[in-house]
N, C-alpha and C. Protein backbone atom coordinates (compact mmCIF):
# COMPACT_ATOMS: atom_id res chain seq x y z
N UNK A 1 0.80 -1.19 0.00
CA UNK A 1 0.00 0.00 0.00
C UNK A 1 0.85 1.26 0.00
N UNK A 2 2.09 0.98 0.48
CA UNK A 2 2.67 2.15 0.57
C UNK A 2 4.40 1.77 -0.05
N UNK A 3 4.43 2.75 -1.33
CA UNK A 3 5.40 2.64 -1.68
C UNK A 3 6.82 3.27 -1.37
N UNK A 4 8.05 2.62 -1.76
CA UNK A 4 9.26 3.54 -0.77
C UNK A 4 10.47 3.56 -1.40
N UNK A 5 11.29 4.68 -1.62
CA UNK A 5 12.27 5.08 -2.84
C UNK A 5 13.10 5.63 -2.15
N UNK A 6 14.42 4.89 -2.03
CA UNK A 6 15.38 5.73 -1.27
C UNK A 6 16.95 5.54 -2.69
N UNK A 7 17.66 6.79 -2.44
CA UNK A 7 18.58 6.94 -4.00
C UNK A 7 20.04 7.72 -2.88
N UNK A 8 20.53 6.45 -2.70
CA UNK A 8 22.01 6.69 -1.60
C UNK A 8 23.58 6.72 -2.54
N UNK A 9 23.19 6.32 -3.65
CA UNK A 9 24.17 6.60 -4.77
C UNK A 9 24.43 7.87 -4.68
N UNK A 10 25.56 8.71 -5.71
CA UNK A 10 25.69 9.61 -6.01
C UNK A 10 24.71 10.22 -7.15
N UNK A 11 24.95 11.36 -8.04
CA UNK A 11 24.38 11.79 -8.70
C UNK A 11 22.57 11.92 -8.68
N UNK A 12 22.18 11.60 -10.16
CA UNK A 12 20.91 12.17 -10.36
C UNK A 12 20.06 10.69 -10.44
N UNK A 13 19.05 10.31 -9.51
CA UNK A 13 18.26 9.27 -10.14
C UNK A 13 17.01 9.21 -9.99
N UNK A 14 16.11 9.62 -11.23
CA UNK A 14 14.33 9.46 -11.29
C UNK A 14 14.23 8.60 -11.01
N UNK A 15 13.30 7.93 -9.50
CA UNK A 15 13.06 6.21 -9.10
C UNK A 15 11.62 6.53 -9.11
N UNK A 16 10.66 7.42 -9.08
CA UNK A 16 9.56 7.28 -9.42
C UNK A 16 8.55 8.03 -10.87
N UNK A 17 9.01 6.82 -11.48
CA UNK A 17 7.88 7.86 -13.21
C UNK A 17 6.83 7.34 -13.23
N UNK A 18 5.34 8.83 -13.10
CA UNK A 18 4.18 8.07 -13.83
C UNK A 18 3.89 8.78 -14.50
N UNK A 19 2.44 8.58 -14.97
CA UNK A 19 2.23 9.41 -16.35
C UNK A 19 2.15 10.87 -16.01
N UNK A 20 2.97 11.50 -16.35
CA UNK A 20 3.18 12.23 -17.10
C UNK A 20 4.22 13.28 -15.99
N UNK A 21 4.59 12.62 -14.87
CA UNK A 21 5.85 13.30 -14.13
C UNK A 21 6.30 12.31 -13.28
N UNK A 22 7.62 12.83 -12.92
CA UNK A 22 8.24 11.90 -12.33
C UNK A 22 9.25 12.47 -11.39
N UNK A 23 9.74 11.85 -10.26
CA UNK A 23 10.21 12.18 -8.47
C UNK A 23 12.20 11.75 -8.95
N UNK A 24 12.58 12.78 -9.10
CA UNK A 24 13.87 12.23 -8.74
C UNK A 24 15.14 13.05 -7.71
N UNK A 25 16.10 12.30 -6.75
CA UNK A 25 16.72 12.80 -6.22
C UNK A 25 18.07 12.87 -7.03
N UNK A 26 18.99 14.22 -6.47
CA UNK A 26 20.19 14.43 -7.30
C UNK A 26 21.20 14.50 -5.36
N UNK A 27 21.71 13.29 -5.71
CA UNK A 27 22.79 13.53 -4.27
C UNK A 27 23.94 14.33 -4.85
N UNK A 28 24.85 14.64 -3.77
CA UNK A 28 26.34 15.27 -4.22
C UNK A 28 27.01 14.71 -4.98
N UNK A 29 27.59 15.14 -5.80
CA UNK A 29 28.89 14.44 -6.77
C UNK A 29 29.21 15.38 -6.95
N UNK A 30 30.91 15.16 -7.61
CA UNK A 30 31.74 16.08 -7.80
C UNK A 30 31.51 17.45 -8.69
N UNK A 31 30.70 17.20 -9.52
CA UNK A 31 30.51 17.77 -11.08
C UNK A 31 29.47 18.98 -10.93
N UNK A 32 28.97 18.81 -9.03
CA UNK A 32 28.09 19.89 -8.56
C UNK A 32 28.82 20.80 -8.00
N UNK A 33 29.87 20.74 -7.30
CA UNK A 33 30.17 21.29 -6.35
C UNK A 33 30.59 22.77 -6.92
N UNK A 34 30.50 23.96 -6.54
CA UNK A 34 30.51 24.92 -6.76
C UNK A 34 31.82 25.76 -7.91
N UNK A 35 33.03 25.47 -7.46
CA UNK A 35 33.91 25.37 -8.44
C UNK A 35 33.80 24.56 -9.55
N UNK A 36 33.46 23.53 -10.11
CA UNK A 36 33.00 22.58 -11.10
C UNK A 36 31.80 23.07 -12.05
N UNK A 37 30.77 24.47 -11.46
CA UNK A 37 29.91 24.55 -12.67
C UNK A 37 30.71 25.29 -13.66
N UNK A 38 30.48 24.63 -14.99
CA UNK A 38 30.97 25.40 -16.05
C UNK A 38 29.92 25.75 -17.16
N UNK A 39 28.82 25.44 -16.89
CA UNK A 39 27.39 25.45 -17.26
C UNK A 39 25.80 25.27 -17.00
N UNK A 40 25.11 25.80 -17.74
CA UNK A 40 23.33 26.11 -16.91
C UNK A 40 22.77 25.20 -18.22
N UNK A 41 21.77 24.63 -17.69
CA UNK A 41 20.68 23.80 -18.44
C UNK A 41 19.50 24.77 -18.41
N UNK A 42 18.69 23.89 -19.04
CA UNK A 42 17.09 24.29 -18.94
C UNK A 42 16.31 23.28 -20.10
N UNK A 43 15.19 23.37 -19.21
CA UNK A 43 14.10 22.66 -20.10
C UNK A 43 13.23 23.00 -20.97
N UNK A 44 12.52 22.61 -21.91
CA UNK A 44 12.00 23.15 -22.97
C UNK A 44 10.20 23.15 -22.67
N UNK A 45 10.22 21.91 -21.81
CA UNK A 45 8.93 21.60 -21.82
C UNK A 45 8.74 21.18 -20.33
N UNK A 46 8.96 21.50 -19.58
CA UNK A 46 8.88 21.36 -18.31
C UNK A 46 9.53 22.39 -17.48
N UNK A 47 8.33 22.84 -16.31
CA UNK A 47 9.14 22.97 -15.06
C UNK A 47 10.18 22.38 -14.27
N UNK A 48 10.72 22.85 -13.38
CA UNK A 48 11.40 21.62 -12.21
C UNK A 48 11.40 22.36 -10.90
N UNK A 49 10.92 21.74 -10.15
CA UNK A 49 10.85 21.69 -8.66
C UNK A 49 11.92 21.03 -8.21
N UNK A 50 12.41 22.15 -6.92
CA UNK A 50 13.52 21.17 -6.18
C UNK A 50 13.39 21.58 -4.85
N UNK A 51 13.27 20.59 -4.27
CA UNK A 51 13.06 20.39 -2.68
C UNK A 51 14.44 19.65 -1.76
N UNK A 52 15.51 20.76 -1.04
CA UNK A 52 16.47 19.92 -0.35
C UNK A 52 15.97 19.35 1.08
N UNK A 53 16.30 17.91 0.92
CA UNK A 53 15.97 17.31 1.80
C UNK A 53 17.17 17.29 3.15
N UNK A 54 18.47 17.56 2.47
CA UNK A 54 19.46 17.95 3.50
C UNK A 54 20.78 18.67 2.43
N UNK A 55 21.54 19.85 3.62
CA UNK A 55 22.35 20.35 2.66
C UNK A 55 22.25 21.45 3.15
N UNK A 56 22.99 22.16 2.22
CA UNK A 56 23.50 23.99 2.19
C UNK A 56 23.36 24.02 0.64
N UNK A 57 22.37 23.25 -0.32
CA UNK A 57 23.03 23.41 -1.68
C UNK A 57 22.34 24.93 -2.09
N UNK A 58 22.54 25.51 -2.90
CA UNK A 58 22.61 26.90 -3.74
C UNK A 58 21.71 26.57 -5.13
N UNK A 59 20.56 26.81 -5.20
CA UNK A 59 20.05 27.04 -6.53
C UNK A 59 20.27 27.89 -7.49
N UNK A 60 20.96 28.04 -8.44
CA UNK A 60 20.92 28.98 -9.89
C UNK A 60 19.96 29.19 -10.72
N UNK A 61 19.62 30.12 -10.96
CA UNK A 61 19.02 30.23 -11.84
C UNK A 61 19.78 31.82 -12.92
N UNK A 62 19.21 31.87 -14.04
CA UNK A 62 19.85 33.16 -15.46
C UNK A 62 19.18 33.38 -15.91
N UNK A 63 19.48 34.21 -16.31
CA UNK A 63 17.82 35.06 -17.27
C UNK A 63 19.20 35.66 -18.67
N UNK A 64 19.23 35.14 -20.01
CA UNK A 64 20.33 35.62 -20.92
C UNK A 64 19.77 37.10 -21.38
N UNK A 65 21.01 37.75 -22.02
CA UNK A 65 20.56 39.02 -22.36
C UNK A 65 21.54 39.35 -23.07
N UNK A 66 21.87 40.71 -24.10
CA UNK A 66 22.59 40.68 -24.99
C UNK A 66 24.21 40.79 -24.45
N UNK A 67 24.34 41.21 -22.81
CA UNK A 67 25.50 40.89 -22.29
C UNK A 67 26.16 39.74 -21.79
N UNK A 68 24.95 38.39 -21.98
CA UNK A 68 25.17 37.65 -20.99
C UNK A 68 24.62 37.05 -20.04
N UNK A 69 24.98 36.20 -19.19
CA UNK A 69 23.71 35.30 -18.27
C UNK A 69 23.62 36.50 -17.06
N UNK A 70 22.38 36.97 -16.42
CA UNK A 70 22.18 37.94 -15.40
C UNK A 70 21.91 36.35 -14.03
N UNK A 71 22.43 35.89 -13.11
CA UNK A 71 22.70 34.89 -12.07
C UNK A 71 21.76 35.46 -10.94
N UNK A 72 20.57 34.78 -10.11
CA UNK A 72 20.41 34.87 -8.93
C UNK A 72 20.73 33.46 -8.57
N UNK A 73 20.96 33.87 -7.34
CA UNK A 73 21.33 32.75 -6.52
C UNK A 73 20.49 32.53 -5.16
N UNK A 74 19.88 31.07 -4.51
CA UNK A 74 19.04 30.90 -3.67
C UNK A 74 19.62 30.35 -2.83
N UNK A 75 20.48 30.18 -1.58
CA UNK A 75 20.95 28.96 -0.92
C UNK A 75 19.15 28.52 -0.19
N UNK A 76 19.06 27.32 -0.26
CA UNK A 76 17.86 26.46 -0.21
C UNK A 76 17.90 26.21 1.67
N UNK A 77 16.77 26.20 1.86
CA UNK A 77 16.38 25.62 3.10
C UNK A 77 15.66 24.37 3.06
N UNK A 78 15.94 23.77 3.93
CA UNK A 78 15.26 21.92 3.75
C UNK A 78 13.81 22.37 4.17
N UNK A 79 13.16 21.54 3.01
CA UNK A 79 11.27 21.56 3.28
C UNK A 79 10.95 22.36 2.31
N UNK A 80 11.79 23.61 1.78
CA UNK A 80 11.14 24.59 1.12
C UNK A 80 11.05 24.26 -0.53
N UNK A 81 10.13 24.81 -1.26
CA UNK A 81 9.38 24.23 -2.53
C UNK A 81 10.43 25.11 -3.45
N UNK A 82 11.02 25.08 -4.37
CA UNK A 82 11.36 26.01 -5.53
C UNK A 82 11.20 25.37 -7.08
N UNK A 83 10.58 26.46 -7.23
CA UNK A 83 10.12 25.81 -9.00
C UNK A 83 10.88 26.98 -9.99
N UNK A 84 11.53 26.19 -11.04
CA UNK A 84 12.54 27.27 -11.67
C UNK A 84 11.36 26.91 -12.91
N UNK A 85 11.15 27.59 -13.81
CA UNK A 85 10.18 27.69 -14.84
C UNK A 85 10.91 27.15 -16.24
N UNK A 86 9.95 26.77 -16.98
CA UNK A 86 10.62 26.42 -18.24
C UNK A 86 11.18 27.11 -18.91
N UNK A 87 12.28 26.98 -19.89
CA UNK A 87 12.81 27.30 -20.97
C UNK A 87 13.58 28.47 -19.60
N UNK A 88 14.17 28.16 -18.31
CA UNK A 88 15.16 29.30 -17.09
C UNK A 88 16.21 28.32 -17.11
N UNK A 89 17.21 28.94 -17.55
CA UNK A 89 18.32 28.69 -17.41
C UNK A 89 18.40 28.25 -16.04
N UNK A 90 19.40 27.15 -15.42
CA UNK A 90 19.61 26.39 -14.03
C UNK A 90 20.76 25.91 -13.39
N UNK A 91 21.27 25.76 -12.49
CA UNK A 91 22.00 24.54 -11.95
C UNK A 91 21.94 24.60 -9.98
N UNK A 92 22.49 24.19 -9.84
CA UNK A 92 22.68 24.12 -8.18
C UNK A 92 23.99 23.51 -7.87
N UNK A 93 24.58 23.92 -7.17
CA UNK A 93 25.71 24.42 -6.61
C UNK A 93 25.31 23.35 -4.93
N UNK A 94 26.39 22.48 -4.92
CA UNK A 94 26.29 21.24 -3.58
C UNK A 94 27.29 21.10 -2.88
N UNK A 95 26.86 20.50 -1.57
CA UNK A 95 28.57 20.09 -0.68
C UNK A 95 28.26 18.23 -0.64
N UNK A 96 29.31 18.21 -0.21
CA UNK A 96 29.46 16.63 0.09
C UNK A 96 27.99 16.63 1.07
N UNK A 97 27.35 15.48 0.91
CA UNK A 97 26.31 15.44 2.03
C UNK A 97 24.88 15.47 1.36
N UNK A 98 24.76 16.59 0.45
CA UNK A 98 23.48 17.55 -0.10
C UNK A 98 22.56 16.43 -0.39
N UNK A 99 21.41 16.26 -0.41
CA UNK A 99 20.69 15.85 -1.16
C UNK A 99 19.21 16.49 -1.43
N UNK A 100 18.73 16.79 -2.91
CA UNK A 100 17.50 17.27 -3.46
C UNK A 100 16.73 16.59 -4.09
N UNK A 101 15.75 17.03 -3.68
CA UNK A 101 14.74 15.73 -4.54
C UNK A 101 14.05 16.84 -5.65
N UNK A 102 13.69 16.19 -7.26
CA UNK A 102 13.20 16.85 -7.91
C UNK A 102 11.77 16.25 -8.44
N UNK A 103 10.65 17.55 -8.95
CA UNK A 103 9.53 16.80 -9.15
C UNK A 103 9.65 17.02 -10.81
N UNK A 104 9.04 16.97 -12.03
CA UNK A 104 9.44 17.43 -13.07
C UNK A 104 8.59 16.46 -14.21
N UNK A 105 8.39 16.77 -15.38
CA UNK A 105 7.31 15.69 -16.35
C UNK A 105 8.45 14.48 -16.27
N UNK A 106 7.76 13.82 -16.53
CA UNK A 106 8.43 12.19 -17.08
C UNK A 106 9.33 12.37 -18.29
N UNK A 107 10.20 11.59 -17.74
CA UNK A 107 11.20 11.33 -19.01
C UNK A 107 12.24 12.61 -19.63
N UNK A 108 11.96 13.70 -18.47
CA UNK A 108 12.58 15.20 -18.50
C UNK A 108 14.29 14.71 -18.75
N UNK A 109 14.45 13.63 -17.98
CA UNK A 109 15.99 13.47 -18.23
C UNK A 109 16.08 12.60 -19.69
N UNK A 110 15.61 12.35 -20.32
CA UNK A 110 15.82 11.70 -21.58
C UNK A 110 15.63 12.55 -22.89
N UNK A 111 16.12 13.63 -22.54
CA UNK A 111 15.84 14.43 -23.38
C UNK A 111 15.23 16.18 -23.86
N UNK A 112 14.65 16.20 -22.27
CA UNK A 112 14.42 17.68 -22.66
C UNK A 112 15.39 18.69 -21.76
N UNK A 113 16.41 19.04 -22.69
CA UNK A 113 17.41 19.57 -21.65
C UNK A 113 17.90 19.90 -22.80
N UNK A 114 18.45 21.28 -22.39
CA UNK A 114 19.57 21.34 -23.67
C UNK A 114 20.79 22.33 -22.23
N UNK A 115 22.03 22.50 -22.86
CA UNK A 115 22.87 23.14 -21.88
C UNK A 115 23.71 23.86 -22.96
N UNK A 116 24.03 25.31 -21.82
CA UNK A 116 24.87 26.24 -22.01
C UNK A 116 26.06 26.53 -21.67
N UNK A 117 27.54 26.49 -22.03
CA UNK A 117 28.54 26.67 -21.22
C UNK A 117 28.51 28.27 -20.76
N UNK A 118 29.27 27.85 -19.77
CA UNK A 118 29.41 29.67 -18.98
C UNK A 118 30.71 30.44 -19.73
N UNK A 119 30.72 31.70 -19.93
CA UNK A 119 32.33 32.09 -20.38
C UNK A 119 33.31 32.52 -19.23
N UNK A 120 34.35 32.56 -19.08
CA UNK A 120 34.86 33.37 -17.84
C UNK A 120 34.09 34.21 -17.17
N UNK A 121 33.80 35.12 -17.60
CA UNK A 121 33.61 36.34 -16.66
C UNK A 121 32.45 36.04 -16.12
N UNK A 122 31.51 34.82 -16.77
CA UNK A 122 29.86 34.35 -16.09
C UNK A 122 30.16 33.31 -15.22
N UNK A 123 31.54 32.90 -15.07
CA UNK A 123 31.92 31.95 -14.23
C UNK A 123 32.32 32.64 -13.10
N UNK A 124 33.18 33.72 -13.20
CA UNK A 124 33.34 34.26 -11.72
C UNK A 124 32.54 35.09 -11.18
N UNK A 125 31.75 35.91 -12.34
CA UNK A 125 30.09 36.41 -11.53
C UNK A 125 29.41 35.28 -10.75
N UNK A 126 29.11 34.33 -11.46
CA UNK A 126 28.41 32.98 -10.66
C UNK A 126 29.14 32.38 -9.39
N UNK A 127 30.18 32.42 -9.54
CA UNK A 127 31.26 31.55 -8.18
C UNK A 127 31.29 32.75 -7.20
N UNK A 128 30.88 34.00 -7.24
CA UNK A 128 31.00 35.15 -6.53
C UNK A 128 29.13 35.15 -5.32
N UNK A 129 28.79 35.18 -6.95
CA UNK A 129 27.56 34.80 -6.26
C UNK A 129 27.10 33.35 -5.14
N UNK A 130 27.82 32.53 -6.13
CA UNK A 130 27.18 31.44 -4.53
C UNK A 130 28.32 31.64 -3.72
N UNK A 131 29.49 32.33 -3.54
CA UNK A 131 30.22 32.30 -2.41
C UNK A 131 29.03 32.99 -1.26
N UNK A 132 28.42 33.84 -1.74
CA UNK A 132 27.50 34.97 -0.87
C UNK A 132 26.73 34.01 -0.42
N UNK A 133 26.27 33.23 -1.40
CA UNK A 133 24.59 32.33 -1.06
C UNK A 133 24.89 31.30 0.45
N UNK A 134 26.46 30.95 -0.13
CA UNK A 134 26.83 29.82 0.97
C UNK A 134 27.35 30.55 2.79
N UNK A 135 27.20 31.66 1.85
CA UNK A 135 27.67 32.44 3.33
C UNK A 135 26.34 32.66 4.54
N UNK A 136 25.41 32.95 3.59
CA UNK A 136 23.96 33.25 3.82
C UNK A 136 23.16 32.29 4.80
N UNK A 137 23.02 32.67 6.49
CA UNK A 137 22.28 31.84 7.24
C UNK A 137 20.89 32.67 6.82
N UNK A 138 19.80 31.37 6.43
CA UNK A 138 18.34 31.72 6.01
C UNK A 138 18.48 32.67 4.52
N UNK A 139 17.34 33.21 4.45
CA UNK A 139 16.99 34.02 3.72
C UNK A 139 17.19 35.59 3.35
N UNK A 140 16.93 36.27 2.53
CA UNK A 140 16.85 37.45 2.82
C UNK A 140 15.39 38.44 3.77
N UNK A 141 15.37 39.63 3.90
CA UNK A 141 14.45 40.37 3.96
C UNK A 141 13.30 40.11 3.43
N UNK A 142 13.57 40.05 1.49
CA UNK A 142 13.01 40.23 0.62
C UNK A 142 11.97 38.65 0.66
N UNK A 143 12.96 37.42 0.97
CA UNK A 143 12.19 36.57 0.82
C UNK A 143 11.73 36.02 1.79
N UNK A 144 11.68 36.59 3.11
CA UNK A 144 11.08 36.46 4.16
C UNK A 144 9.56 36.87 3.89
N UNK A 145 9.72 38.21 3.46
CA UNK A 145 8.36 39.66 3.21
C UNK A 145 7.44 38.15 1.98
N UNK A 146 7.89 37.51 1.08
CA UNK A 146 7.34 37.42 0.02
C UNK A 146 8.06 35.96 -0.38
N UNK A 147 7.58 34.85 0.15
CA UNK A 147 8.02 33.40 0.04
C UNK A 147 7.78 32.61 -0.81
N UNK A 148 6.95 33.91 -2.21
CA UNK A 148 6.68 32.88 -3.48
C UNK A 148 7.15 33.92 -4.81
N UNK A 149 7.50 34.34 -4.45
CA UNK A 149 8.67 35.25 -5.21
C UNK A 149 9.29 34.25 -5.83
N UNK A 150 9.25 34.87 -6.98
CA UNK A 150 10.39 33.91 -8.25
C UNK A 150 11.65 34.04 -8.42
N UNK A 151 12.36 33.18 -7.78
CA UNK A 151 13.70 33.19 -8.29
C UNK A 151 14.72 34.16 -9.60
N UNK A 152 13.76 34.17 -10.45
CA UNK A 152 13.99 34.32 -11.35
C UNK A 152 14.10 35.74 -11.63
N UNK A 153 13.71 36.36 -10.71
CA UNK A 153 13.23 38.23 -11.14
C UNK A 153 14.36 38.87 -10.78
């Protein structure tokens, strides 16, 4: 009656798909960790929700523009909901330990993803930025006042 999905590996693994979305957790691996992003994804046809279940990890999100990727950065609180919107540039930024669970359509990892590399100078804007995020106990002001505020603005 009651089903149960636990993902103690590293990396990214969808263990629950039904029609038409599917539950997956992304543990720490190397290729997250904050020095290591060298690029933002996004989806074409899907949202993604990410919920840390434990961690300090840092959500990314970009908005491109004719200069370049514009970076906010979220360090995440465990329990709390964040939905980055389709076709928003992404990544998250992890420590040893982290783990997030994502909600997202089915089959999102087989294909609807495309990725962007970062250039220098969007690499040390971004590594600047989650140095701040990781520094950051809780939230801001801003997202205290207003807890469904989009990432993205």
């Amino acid at each position: 009656m009651i089903e149960t999905y636990v993902h103690r590996g590293k990396g990214y693994n969808p263990f629950l798909i039904r029609d038409g979305w599917q539950v997956a957790q992304l543990n720490y691996m190397p290729e997250q960790r904050a020095s290591a992003i060298h690029k933002v994804d996004r989806h074409l046809a899907t949202d993604e929700v990410f919920i840390l279940s434990k961690g300090k990890s840092v959500l990314i999100a970009a908005k491109e523009s004719a200069n370049g990727l514009r970076f906010k950065t979220v360090r995440m609180k465990p329990g709390v909901t964040y939905n980055i919107p389709r076709m928003m540039w992404h990544n998250i930024a992890m420590r040893p330990g982290d783990r997030v669970m994502i909600v997202e359509k089915s089959n999102t990892h087989l294909g609807d993803f495309e990725y962007r590399p970062l250039g220098a100078e969007e690499e040390r804007d971004l590594q600047a930025k989650i140095k701040r995020s990781m520094r950051i106990n809780g939230s801001s002001r801003k997202d205290s006042r207003n807890p469904h505020e989009s990432i993205a603005k």
